[in-house]
C-alpha atoms as a PDB file:
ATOM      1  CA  UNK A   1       0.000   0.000   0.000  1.00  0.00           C
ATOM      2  CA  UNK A   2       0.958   3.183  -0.901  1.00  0.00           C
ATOM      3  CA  UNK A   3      -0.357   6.637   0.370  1.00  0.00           C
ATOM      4  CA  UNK A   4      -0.323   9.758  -1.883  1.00  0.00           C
ATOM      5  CA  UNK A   5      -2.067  13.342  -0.487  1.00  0.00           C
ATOM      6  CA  UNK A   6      -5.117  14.242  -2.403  1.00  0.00           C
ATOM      7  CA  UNK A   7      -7.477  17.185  -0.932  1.00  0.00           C
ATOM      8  CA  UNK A   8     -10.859  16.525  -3.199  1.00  0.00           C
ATOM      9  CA  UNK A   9     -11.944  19.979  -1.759  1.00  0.00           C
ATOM     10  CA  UNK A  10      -8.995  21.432  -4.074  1.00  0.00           C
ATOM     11  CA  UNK A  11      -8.874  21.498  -7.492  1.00  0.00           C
ATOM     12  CA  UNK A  12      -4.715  22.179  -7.270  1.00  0.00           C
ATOM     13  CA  UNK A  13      -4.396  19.442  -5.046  1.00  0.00           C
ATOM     14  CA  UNK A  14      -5.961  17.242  -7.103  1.00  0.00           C
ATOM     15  CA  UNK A  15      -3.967  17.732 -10.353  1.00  0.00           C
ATOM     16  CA  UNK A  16      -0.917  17.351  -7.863  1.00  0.00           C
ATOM     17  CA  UNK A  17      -2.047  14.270  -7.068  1.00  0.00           C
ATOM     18  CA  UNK A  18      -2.141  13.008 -10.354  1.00  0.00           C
ATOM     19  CA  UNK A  19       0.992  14.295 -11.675  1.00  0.00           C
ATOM     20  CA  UNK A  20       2.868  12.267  -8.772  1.00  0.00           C
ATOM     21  CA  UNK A  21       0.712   8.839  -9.535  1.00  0.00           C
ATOM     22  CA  UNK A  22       1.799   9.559 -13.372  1.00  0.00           C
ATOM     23  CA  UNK A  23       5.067   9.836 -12.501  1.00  0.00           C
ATOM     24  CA  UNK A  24       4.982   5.946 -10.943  1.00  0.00           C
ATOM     25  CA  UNK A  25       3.911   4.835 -14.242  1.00  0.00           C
ATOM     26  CA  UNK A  26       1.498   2.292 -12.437  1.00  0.00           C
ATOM     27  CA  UNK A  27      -1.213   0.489 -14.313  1.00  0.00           C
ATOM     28  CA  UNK A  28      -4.484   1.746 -12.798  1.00  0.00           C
ATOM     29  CA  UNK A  29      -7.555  -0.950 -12.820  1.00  0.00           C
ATOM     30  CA  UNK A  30      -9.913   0.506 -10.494  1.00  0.00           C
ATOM     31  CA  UNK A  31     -10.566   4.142  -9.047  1.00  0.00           C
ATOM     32  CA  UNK A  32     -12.956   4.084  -6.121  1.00  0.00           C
ATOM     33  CA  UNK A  33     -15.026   7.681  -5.559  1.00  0.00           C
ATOM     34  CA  UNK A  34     -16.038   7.734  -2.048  1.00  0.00           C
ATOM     35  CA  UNK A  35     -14.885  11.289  -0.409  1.00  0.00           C
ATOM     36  CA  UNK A  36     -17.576  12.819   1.328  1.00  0.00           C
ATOM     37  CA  UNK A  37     -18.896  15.156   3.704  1.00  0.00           C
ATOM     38  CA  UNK A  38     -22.783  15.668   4.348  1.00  0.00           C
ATOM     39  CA  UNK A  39     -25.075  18.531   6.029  1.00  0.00           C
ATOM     40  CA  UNK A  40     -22.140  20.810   6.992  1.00  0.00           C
ATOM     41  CA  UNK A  41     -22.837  24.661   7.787  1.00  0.00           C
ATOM     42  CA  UNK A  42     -22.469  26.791   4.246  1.00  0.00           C
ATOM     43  CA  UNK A  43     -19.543  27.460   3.579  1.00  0.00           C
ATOM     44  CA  UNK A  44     -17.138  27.129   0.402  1.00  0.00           C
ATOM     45  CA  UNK A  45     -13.636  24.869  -0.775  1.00  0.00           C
ATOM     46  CA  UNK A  46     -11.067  27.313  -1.568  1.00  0.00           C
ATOM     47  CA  UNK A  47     -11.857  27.129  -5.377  1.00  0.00           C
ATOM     48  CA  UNK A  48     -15.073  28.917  -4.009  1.00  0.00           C
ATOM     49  CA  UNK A  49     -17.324  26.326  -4.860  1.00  0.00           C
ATOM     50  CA  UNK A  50     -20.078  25.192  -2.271  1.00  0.00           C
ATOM     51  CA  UNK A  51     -18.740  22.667   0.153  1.00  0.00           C
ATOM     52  CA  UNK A  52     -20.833  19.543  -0.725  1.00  0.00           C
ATOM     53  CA  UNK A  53     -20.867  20.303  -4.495  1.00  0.00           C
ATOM     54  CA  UNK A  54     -17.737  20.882  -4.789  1.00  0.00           C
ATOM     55  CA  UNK A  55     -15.983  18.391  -2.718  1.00  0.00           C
ATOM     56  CA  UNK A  56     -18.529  15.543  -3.533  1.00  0.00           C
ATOM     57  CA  UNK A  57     -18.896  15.986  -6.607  1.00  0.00           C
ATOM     58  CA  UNK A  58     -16.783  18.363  -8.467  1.00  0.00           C
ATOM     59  CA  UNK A  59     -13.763  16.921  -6.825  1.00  0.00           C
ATOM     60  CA  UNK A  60     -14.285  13.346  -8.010  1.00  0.00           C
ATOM     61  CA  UNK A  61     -15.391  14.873 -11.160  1.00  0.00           C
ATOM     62  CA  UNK A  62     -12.310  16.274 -12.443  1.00  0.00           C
ATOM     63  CA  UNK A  63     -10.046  13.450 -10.657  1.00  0.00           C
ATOM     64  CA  UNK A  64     -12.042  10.818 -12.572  1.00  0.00           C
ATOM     65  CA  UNK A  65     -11.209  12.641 -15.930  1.00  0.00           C
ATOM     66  CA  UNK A  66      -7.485  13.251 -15.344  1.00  0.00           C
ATOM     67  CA  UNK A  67      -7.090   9.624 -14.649  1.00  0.00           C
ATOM     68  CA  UNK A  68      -9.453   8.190 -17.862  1.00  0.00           C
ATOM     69  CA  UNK A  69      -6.076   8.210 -20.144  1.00  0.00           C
ATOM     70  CA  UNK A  70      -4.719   5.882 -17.597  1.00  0.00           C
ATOM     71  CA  UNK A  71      -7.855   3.749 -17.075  1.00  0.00           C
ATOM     72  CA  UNK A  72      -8.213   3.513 -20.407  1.00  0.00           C
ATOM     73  CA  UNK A  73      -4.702   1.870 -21.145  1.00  0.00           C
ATOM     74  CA  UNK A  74      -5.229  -0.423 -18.545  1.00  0.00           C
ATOM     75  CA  UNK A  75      -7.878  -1.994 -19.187  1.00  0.00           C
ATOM     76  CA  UNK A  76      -8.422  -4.989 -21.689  1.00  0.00           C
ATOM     77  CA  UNK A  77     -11.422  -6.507 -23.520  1.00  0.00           C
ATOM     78  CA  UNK A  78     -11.678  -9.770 -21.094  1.00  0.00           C
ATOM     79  CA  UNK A  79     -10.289  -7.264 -17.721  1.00  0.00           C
ATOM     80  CA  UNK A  80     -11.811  -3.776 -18.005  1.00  0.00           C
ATOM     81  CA  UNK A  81     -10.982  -1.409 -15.709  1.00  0.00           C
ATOM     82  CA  UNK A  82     -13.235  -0.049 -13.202  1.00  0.00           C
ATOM     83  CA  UNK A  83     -14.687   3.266 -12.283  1.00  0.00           C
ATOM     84  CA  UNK A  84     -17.082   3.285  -8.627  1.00  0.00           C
ATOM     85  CA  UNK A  85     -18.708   6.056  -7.542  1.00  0.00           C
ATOM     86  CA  UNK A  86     -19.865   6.142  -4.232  1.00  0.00           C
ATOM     87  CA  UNK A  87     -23.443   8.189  -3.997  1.00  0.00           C
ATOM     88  CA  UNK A  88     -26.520   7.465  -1.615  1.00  0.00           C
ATOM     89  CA  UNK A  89     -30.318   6.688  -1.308  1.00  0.00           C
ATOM     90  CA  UNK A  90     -30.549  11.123  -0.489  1.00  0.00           C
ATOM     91  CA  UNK A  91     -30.216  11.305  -4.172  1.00  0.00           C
ATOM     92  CA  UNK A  92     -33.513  10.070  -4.861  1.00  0.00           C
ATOM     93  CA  UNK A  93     -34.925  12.860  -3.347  1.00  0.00           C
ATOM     94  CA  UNK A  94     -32.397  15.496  -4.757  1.00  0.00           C
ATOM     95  CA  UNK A  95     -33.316  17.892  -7.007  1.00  0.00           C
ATOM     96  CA  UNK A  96     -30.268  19.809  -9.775  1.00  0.00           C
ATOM     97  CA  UNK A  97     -30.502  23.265  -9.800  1.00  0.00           C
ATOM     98  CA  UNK A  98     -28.312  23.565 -13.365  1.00  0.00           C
ATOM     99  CA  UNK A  99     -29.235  27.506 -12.721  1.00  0.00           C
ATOM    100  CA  UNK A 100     -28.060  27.427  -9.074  1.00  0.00           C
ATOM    101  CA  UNK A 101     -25.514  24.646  -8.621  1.00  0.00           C
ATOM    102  CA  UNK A 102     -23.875  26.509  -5.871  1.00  0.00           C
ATOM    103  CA  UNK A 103     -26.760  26.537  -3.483  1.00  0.00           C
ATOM    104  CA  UNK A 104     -26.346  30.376  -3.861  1.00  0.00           C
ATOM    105  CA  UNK A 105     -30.026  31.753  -3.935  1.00  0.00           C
ATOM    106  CA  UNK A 106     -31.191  29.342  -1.105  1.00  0.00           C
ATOM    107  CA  UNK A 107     -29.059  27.252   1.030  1.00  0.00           C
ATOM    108  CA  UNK A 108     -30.228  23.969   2.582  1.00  0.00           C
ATOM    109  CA  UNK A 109     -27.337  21.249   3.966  1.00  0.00           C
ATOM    110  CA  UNK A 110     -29.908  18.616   3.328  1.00  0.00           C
ATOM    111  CA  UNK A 111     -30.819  20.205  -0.084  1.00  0.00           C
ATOM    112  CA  UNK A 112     -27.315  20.604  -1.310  1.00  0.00           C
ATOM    113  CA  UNK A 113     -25.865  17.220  -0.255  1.00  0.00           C
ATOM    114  CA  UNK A 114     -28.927  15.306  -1.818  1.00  0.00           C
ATOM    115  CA  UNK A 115     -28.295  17.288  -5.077  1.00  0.00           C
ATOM    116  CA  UNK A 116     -24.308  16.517  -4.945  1.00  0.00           C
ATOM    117  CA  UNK A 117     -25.384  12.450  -4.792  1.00  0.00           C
ATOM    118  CA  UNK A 118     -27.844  13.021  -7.263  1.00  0.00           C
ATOM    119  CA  UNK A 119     -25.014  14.479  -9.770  1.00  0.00           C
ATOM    120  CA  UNK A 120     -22.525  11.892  -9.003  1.00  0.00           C
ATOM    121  CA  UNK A 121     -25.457   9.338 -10.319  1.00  0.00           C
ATOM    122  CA  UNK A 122     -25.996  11.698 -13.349  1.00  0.00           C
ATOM    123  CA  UNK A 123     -22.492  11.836 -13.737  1.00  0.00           C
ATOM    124  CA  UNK A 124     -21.785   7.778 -13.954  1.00  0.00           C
ATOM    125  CA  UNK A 125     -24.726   7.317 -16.533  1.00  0.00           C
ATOM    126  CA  UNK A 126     -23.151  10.154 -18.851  1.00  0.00           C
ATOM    127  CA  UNK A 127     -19.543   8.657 -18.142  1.00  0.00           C
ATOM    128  CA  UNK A 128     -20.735   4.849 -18.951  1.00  0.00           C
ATOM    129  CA  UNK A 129     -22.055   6.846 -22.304  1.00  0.00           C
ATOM    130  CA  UNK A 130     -19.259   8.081 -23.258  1.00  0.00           C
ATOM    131  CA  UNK A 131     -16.884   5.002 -22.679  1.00  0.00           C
ATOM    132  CA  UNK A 132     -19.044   2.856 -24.320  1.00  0.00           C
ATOM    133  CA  UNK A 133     -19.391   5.197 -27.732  1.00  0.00           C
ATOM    134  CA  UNK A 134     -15.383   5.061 -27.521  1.00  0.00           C
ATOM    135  CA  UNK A 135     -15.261   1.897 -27.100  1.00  0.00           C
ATOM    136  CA  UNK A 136     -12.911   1.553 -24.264  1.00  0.00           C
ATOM    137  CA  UNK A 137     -12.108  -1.121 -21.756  1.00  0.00           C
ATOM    138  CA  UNK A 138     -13.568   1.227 -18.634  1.00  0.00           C
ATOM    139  CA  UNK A 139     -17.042   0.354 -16.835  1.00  0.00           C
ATOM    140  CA  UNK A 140     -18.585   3.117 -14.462  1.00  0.00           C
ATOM    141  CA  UNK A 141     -20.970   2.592 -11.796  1.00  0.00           C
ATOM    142  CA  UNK A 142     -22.120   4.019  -8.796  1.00  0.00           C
ATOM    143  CA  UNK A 143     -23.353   2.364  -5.352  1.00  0.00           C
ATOM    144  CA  UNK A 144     -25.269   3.075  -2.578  1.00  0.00           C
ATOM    145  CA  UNK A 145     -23.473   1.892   0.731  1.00  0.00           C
ATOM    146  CA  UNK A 146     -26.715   1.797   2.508  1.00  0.00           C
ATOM    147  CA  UNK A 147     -26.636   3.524   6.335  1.00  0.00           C
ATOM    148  CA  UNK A 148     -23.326   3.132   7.485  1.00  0.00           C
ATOM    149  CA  UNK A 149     -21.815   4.090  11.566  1.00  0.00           C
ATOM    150  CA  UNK A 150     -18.883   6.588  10.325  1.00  0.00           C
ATOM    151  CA  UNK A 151     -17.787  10.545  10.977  1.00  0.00           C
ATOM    152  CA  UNK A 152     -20.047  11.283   8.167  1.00  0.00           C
ATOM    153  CA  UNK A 153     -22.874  12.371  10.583  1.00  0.00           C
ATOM    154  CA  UNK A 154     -20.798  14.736  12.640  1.00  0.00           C
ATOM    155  CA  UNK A 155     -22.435  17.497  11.326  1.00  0.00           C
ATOM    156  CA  UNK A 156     -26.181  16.529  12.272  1.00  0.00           C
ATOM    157  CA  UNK A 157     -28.518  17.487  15.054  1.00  0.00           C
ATOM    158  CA  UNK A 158     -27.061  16.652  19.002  1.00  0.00           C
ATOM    159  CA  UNK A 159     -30.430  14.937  19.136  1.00  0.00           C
ATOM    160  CA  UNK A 160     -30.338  12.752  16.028  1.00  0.00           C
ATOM    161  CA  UNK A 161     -26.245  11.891  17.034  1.00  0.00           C
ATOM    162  CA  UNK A 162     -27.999  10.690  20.584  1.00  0.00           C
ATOM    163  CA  UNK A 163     -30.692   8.552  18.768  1.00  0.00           C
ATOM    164  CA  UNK A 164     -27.751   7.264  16.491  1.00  0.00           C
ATOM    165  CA  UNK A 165     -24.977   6.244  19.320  1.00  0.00           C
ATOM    166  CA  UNK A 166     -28.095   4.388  20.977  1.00  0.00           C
ATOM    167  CA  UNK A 167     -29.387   2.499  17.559  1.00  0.00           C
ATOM    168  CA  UNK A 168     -26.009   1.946  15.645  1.00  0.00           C
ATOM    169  CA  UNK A 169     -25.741  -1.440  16.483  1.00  0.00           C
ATOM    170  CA  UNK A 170     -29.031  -2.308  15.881  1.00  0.00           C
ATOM    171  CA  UNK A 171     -30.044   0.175  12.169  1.00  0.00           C
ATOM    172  CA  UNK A 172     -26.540   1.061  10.879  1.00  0.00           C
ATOM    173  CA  UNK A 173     -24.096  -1.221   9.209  1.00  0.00           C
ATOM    174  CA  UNK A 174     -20.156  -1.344  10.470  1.00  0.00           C
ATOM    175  CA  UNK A 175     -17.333   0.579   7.836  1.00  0.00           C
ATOM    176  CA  UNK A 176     -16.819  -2.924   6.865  1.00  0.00           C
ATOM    177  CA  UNK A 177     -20.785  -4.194   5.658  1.00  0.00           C
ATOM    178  CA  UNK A 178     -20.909  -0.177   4.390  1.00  0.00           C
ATOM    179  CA  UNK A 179     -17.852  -1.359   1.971  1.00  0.00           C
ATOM    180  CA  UNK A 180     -19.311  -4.500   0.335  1.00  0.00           C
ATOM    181  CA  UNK A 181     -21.216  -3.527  -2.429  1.00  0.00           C
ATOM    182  CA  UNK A 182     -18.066  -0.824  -3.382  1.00  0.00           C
ATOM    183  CA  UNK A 183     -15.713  -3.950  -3.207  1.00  0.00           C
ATOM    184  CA  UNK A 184     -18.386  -6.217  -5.414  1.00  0.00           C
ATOM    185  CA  UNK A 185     -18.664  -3.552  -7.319  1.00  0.00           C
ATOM    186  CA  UNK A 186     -14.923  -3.108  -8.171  1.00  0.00           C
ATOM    187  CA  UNK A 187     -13.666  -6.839  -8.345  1.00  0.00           C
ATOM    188  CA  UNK A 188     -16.406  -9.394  -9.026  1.00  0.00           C
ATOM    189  CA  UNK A 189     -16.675 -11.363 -11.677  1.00  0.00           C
ATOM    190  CA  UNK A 190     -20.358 -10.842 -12.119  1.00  0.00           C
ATOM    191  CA  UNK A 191     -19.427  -6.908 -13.011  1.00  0.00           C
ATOM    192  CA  UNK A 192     -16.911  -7.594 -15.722  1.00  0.00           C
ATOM    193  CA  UNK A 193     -18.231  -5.197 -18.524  1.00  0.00           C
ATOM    194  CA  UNK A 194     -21.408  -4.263 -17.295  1.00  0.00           C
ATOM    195  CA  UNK A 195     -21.761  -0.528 -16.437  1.00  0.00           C
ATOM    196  CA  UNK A 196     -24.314   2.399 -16.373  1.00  0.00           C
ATOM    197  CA  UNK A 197     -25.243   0.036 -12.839  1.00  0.00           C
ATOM    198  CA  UNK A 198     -26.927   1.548  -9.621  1.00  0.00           C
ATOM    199  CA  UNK A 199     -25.935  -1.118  -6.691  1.00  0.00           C
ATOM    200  CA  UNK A 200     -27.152  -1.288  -3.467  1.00  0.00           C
ATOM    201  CA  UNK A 201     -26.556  -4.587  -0.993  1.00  0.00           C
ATOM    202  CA  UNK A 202     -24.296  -5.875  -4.450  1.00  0.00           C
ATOM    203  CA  UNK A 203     -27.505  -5.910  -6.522  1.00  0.00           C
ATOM    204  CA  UNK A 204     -28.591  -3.463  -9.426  1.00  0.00           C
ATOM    205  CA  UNK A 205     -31.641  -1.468  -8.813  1.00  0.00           C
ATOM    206  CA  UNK A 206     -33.519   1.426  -9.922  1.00  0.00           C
ATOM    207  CA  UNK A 207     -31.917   4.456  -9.261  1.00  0.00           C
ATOM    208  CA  UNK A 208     -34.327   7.883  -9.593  1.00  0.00           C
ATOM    209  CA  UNK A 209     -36.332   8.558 -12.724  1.00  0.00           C
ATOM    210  CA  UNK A 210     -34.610  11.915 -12.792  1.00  0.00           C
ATOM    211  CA  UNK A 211     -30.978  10.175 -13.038  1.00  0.00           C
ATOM    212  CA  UNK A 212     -31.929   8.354 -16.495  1.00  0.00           C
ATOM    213  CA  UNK A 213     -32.304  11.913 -18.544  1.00  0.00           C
ATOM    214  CA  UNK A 214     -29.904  11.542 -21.003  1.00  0.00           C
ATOM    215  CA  UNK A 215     -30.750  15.634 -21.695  1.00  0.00           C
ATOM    216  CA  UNK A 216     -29.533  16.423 -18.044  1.00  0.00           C
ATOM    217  CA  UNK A 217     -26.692  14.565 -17.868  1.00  0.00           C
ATOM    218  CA  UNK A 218     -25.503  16.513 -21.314  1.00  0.00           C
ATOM    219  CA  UNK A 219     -26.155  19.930 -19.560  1.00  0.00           C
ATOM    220  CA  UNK A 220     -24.376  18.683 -16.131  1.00  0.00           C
ATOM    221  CA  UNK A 221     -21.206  17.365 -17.485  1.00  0.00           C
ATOM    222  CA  UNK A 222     -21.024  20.568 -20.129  1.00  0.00           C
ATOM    223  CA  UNK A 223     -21.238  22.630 -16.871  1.00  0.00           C
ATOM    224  CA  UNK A 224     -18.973  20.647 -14.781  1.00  0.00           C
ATOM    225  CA  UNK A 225     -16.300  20.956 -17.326  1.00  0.00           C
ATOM    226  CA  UNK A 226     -16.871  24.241 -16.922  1.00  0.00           C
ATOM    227  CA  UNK A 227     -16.161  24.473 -13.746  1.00  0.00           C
ATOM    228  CA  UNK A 228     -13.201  22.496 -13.556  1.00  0.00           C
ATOM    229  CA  UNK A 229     -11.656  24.216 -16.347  1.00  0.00           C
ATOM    230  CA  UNK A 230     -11.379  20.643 -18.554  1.00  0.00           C
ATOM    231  CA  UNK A 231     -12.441  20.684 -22.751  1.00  0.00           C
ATOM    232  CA  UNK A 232     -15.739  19.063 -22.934  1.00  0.00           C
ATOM    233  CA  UNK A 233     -14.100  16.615 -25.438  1.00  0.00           C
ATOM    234  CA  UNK A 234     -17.959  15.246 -24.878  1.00  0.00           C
ATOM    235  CA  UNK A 235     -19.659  17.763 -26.495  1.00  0.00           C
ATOM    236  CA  UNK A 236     -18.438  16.001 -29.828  1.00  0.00           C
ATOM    237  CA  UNK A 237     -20.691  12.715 -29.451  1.00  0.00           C
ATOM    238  CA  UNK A 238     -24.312  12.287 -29.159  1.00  0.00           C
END
């Protein structure tokens, strides 16, 4: 195991972070999203993006496409390498605001972390899309982890942390059951070459209507490229 710094709240940090894994010219077979925070206070990630946008979303956003070269030379028709995104059930009631992605008119924490898991699903259907009309070796999908007893709820209500340190054991799964369907996801067989997949308890389900509109991906990844200052080399294909 090897540990290299990457800060998904900064877009600098994150193209740091790349140029030192490209300098250990190291195959790369699977890239696991799953940096997140959820219902913190508004505030913004020194790019000046909103907090759960930008870190849970943007972040992964432009790390996933800086590494695609890579992932794309590693994989192979009978071992394709593998993108998982790590989202949540909040995204099925999340709502995009392509006019307010920033939370900037009317801030919610619930509101804005819902919509941030709600992109990253957006964002794995487009990205499955695109690999598959360039016919690469790369599968994307995104899981939900179900409930799972970590830091993540640090930020919520004294009263709902109570309620949580009494139920854990009985509601909440351990870091370890919370990883499953992330590791099934990236290593069994049963995935090789199927992506575009929502996964929850290492089964594909039915993610929300919203996430299947082909039209709203287009206009979220054209934005988000944006934003991250990449070429939307996307724009090009249907």
């Amino acid at each position: 195991v090897e540990f290299l710094y990457c800060d998904l709240a900064s877009m600098k940090s994150i193209r740091q972070f790349v140029q030192r894994f490209r300098e250990k010219n190291y195959p790369l077979h699977v890239l696991v999203n799953n940096a997140g925070v959820m219902l913190v206070p508004e505030r913004k990630t020194e790019d000046g993006f909103e907090e759960h946008f930008g870190l849970n979303y943007l972040g992964h956003f432009l790390l996933t496409n800086l590494l695609l070269d890579m992932l794309k030379q590693s994989g192979t028709h009978s071992h394709n390498a593998r993108i998982i995104t790590v989202s949540s059930a909040t995204h099925y009631v999340g709502k995009l605001h392509l006019n307010d992605l920033q939370s900037r008119c009317s801030y919610s924490p619930h509101g804005a972390y819902a919509q941030s898991k709600l992109a990253l699903v957006l964002f794995t259907y487009r990205l499955q899309h695109l690999l598959t009309a360039n016919g690469s070796h790369v599968t994307a999908n995104v899981v939900d982890p179900g409930v799972v007893n970590t830091e993540l709820y640090k930020h919520v209500f004294w009263v709902v942390k109570v309620v949580k340190w009494m139920t854990a054991w009985l509601f909440f799964k351990t870091p370890e059951e919370g990883a499953s369907t992330t590791i099934y996801a990236a290593v069994s067989p049963e995935m090789e070459g199927a992506g575009g997949c929502y996964l929850y308890n290492e089964e594909r389900t039915k993610s929300a209507d919203i996430a299947y509109d082909e039209e709203l991906q287009r206009r979220l990844w054209t934005e988000s490229c944006k934003m991250v200052g990449i070429s939307d080399e996307a724009s090009r294909l249907p």
